[in-house]
Protein backbone atom coordinates (compact mmCIF):
# COMPACT_ATOMS: atom_id res chain seq x y z
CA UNK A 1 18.61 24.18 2.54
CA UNK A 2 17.90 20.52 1.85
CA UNK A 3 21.24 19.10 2.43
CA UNK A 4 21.90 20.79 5.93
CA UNK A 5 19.79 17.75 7.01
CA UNK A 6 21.45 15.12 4.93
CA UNK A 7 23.70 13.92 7.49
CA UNK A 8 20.99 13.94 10.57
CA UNK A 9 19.19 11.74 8.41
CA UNK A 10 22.11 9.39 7.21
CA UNK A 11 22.62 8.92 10.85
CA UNK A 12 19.12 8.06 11.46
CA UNK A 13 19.10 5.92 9.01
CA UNK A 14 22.42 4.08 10.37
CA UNK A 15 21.01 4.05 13.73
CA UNK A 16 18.21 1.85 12.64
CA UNK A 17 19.26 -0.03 10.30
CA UNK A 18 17.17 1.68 7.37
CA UNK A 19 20.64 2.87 5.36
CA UNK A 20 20.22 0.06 2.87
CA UNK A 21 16.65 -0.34 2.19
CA UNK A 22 16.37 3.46 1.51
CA UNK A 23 19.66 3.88 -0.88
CA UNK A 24 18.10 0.81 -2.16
CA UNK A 25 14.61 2.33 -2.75
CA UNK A 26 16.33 5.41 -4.14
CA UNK A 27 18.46 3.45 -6.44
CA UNK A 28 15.69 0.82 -7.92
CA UNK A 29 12.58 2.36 -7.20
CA UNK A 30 12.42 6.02 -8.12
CA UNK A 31 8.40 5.97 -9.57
CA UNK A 32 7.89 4.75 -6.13
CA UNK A 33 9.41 7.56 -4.20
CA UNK A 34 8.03 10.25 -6.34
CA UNK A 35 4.49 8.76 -5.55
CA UNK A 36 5.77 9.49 -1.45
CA UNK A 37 6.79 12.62 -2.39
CA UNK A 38 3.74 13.75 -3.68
CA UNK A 39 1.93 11.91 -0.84
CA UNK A 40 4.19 14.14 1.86
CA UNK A 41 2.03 17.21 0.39
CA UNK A 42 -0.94 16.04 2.08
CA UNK A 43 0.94 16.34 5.39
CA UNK A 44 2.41 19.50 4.95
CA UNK A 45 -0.54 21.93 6.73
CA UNK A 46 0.03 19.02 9.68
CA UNK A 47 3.27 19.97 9.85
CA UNK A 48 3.64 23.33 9.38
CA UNK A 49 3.58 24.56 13.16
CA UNK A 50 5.64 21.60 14.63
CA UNK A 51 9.10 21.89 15.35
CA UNK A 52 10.19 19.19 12.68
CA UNK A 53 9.05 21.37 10.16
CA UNK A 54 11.80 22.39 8.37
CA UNK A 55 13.41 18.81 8.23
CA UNK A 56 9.96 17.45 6.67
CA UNK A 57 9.94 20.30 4.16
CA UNK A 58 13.18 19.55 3.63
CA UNK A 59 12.80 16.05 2.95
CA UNK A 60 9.63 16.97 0.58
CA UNK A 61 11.71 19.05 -1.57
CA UNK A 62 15.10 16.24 -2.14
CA UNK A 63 12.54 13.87 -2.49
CA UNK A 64 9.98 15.52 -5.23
CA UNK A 65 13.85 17.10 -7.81
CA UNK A 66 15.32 14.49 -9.24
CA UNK A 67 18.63 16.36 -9.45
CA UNK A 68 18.46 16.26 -5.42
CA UNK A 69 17.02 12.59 -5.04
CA UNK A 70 20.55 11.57 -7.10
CA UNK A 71 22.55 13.71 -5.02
CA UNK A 72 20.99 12.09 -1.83
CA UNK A 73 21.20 8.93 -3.25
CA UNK A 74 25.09 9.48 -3.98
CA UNK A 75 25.67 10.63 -0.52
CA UNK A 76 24.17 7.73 1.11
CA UNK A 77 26.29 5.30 -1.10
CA UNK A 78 29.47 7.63 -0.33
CA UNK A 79 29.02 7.76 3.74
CA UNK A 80 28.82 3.72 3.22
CA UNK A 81 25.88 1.30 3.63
C-alpha cells in the first residue's frame, strides 16, 4: 500500500525542491525521522476523515519500518536527486 504513493511524493518533492534535503534526512538522520514518525500519530484522528488520508497513513507507516524507510530512501536516490 505504501509505495503506490512513492512516486506522487518523489514528484512533490522534485517540484519543490525538497528531493535532497529529505534523501538527505533519510540517509543521515534516521533517530530524527523516527521521532516524526511517532509524532504523525498524534495527527492521525485529524486526519482520518480527510481525503489525504490514505497518503498520510501511508507516509506514517514507510516512515515508522525501517525496512520501508531504506526502500524509500533507495528509491529517491534511484529516480535521481
Amino acid at each position: 500500500m505504501e509505495r503506490t504513493y512513492w512516486l506522487l511524493w518523489e514528484k512533490f518533492l522534485k517540484k519543490n525542491d525538497l528531493k535532497p534535503f529529505v534523501s538527505g534526512l533519510l540517509c543521515d538522520a534516521r533517530s530524527l525521522v523516527m521521532v516524526l514518525s511517532q509524532v504523525m500519530v498524534l495527527g492521525l484522528p485529524l486526519v482520518r476523515s480527510t481525503s489525504w488520508r490514505g497518503g498520510y497513513e501511508a507516509m506514517f507507516h514507510t516512515l515508522s519500518d525501517g525496512d520501508l524507510l531504506d526502500a524509500f530512501a533507495e528509491f529517491l536516490m534511484e529516480a535521481g536527486v
